[in-house]
C-alpha atoms as a PDB file:
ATOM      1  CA  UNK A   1       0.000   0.000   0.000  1.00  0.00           C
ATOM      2  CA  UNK A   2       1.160   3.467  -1.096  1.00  0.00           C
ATOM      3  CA  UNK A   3       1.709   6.367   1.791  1.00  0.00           C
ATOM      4  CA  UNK A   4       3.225  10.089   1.411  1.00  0.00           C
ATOM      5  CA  UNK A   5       5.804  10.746  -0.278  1.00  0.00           C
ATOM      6  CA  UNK A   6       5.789   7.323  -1.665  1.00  0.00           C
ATOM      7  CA  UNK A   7       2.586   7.531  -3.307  1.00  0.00           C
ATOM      8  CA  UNK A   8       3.126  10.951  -4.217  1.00  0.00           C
ATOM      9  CA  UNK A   9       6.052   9.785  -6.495  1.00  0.00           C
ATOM     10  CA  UNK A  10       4.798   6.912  -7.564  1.00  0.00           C
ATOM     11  CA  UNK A  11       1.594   8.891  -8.465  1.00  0.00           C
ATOM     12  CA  UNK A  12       3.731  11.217 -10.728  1.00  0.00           C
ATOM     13  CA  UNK A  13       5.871   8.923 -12.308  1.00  0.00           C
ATOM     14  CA  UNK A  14       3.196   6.810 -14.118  1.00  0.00           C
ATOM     15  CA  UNK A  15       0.334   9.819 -14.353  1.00  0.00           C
ATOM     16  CA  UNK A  16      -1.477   8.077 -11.787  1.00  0.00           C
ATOM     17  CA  UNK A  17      -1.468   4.647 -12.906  1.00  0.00           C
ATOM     18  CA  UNK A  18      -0.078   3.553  -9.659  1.00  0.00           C
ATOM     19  CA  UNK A  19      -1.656   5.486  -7.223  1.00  0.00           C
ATOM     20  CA  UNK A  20      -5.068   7.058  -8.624  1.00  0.00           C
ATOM     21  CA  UNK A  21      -7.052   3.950  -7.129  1.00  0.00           C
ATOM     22  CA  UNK A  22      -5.928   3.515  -3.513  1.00  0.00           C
ATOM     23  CA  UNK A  23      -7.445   1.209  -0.472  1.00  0.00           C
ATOM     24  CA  UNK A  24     -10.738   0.050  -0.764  1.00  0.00           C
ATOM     25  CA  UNK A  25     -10.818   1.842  -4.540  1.00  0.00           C
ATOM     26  CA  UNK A  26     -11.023   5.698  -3.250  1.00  0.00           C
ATOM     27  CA  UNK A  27      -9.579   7.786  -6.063  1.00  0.00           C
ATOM     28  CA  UNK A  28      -6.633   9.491  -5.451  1.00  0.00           C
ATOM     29  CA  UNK A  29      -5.396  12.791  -6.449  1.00  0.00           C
ATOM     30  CA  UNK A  30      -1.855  14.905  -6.139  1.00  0.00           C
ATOM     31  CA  UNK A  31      -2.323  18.016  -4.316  1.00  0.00           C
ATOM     32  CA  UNK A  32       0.928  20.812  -4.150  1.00  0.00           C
ATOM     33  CA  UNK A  33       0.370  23.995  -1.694  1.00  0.00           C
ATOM     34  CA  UNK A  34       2.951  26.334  -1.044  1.00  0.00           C
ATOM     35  CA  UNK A  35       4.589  26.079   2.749  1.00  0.00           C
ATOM     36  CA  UNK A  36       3.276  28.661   4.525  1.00  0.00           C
ATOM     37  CA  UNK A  37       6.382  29.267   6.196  1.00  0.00           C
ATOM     38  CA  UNK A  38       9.158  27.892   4.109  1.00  0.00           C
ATOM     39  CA  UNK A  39       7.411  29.098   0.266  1.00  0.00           C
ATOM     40  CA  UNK A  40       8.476  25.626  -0.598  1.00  0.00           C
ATOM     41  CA  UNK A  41       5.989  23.432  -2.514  1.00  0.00           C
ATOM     42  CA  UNK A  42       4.874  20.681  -0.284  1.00  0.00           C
ATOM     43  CA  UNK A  43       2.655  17.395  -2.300  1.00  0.00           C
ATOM     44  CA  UNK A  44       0.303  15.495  -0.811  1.00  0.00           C
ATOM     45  CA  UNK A  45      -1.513  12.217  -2.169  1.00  0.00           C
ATOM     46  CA  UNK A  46      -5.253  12.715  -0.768  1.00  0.00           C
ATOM     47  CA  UNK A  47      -8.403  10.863  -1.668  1.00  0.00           C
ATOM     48  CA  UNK A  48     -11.108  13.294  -3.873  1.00  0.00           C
ATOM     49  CA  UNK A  49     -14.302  12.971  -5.627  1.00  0.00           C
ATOM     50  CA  UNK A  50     -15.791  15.255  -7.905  1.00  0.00           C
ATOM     51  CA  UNK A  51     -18.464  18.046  -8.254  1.00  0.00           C
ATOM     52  CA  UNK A  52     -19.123  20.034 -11.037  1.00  0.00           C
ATOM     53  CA  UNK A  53     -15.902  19.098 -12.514  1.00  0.00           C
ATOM     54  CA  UNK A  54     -13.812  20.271  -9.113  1.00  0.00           C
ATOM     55  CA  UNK A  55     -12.369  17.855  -7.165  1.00  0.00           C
ATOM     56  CA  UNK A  56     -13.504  17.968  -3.447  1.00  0.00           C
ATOM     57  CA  UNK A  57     -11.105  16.597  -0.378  1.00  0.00           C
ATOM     58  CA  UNK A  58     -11.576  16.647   3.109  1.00  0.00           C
ATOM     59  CA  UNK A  59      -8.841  17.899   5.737  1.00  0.00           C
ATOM     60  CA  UNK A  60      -9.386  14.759   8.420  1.00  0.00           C
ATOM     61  CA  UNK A  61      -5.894  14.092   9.617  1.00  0.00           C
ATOM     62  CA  UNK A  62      -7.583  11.397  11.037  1.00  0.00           C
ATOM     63  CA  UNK A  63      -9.542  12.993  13.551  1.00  0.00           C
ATOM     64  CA  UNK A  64      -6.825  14.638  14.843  1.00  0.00           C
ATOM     65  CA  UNK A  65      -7.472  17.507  16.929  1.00  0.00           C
ATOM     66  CA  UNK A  66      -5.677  20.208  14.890  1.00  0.00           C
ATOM     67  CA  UNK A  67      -6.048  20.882  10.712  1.00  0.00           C
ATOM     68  CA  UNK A  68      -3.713  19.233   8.834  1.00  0.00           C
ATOM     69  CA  UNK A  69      -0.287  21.255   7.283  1.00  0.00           C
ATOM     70  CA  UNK A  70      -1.854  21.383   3.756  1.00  0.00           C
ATOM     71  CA  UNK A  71      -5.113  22.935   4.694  1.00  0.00           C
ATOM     72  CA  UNK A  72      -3.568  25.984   6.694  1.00  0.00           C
ATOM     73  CA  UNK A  73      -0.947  26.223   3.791  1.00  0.00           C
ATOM     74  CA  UNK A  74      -3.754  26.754   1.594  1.00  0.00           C
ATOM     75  CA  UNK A  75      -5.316  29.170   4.179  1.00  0.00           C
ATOM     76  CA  UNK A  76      -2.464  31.082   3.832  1.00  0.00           C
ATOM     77  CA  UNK A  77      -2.225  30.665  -0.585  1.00  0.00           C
ATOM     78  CA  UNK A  78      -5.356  29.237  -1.803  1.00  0.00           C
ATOM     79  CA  UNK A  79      -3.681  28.743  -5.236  1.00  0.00           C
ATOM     80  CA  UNK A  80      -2.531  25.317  -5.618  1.00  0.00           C
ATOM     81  CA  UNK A  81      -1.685  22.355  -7.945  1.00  0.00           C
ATOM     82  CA  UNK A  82      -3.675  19.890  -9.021  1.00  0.00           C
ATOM     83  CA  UNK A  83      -3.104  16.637 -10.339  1.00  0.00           C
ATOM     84  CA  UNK A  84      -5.685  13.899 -11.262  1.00  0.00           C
ATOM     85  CA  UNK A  85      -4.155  11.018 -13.490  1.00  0.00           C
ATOM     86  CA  UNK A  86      -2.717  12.854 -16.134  1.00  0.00           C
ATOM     87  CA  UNK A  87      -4.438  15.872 -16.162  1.00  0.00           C
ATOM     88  CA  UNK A  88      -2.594  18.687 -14.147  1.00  0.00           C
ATOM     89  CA  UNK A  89      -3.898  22.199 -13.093  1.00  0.00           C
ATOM     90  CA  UNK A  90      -4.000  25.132 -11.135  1.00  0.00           C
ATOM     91  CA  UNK A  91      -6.803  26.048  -8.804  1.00  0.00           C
ATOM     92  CA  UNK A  92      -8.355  27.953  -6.070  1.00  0.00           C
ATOM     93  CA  UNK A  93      -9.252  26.575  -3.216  1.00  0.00           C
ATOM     94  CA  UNK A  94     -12.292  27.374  -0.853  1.00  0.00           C
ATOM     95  CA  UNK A  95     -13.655  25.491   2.492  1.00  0.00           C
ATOM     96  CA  UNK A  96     -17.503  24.603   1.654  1.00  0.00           C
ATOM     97  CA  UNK A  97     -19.827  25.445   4.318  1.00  0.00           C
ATOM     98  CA  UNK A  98     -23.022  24.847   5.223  1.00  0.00           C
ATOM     99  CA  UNK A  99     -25.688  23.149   2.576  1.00  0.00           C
ATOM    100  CA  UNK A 100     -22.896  22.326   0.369  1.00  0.00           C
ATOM    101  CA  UNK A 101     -20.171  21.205   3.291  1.00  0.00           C
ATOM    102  CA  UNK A 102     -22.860  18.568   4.457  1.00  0.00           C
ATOM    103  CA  UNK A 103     -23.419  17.488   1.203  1.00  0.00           C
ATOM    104  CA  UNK A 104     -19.835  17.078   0.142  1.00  0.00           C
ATOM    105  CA  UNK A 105     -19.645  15.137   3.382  1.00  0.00           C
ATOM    106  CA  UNK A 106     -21.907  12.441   2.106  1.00  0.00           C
ATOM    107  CA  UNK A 107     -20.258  12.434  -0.991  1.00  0.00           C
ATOM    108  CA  UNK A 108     -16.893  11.880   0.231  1.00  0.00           C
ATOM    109  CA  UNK A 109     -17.977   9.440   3.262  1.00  0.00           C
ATOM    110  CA  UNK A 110     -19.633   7.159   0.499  1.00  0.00           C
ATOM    111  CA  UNK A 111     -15.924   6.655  -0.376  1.00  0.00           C
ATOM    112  CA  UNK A 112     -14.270   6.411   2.079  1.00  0.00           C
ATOM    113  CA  UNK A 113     -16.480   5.917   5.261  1.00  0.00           C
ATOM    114  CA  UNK A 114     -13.689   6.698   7.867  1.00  0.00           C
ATOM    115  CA  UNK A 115     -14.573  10.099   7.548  1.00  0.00           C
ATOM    116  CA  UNK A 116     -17.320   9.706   9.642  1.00  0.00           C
ATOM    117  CA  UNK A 117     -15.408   8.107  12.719  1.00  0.00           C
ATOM    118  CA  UNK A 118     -12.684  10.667  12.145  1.00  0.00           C
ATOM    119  CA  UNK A 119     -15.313  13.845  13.059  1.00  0.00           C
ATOM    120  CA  UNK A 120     -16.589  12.013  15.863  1.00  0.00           C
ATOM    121  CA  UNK A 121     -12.660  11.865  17.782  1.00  0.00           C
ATOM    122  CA  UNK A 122     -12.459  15.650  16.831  1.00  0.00           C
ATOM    123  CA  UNK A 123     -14.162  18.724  18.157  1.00  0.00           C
ATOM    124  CA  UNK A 124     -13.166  20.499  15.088  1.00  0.00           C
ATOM    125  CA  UNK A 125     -15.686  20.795  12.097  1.00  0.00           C
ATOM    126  CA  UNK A 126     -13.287  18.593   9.910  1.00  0.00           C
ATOM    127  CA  UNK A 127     -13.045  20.814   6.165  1.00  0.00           C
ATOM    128  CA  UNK A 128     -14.310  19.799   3.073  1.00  0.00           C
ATOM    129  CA  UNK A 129     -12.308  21.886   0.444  1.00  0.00           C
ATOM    130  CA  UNK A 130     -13.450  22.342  -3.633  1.00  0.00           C
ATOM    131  CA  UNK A 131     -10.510  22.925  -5.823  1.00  0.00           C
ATOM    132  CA  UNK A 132     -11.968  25.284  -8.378  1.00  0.00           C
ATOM    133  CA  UNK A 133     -10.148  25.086 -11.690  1.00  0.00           C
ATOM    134  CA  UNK A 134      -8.621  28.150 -12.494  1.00  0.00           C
END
């Protein structure tokens, strides 16, 4: 099985042939923020599904009681890199709220059902994030 920087290679190397469908088949994309402290570009293999042609993933860190380093590096630069098999892009990203968090939710939790056990060892509201193509 594929983890971090591993998978992240792996992922890029072969355009997501190894790597796109992870454990349990949740789809895997490439994400690259910028460090919010170093400006360096950090990459991060993360599960996704799509809505309206954006992918959506969720900041869990397992349930972990703070957000994880890519989510408050793309608090700081919401423009990041994309990569979904082959296809690579920029894009903005945004924290869905509300109507459209809860929905997203459900969407992502029919993937990969963790999710739901992760928000319940958290008092944060774990974020669901859209990356709008740019």
């Amino acid at each position: 099985m594929l983890f971090g920087d591993e998978h992240v290679r792996r992922y890029e190397e072969t355009d997501g042939a190894v790597g796109h469908d992870w454990e349990k088949g949740a789809p895997v994309l490439v994400l690259t923020t910028k460090g919010r402290k170093t400006g360096q570009d950090r990459k991060f293999a993360l599960i996704y599904q799509e809505e309206d042609g954006n992918p959506v993933i969720v900041a869990s860190k397992g349930g972990a009681p703070n957000h994880p380093g890519w989510y408050l590096n793309l608090l700081a630069n919401p423009e990041v890199g994309v990569q979904v098999k082959a296809d690579k892009f920029t894009a903005t990203a945004r924290t869905a709220t509300g109507e459209e968090r809860a929905r997203l939710w459900g969407k992502l939790a029919a993937v990969w059902p963790d999710y739901d056990n992760y928000q319940t060892r958290t008092d944060r509201e774990i974020p669901v994030v859209v990356l709008e193509r740019v």
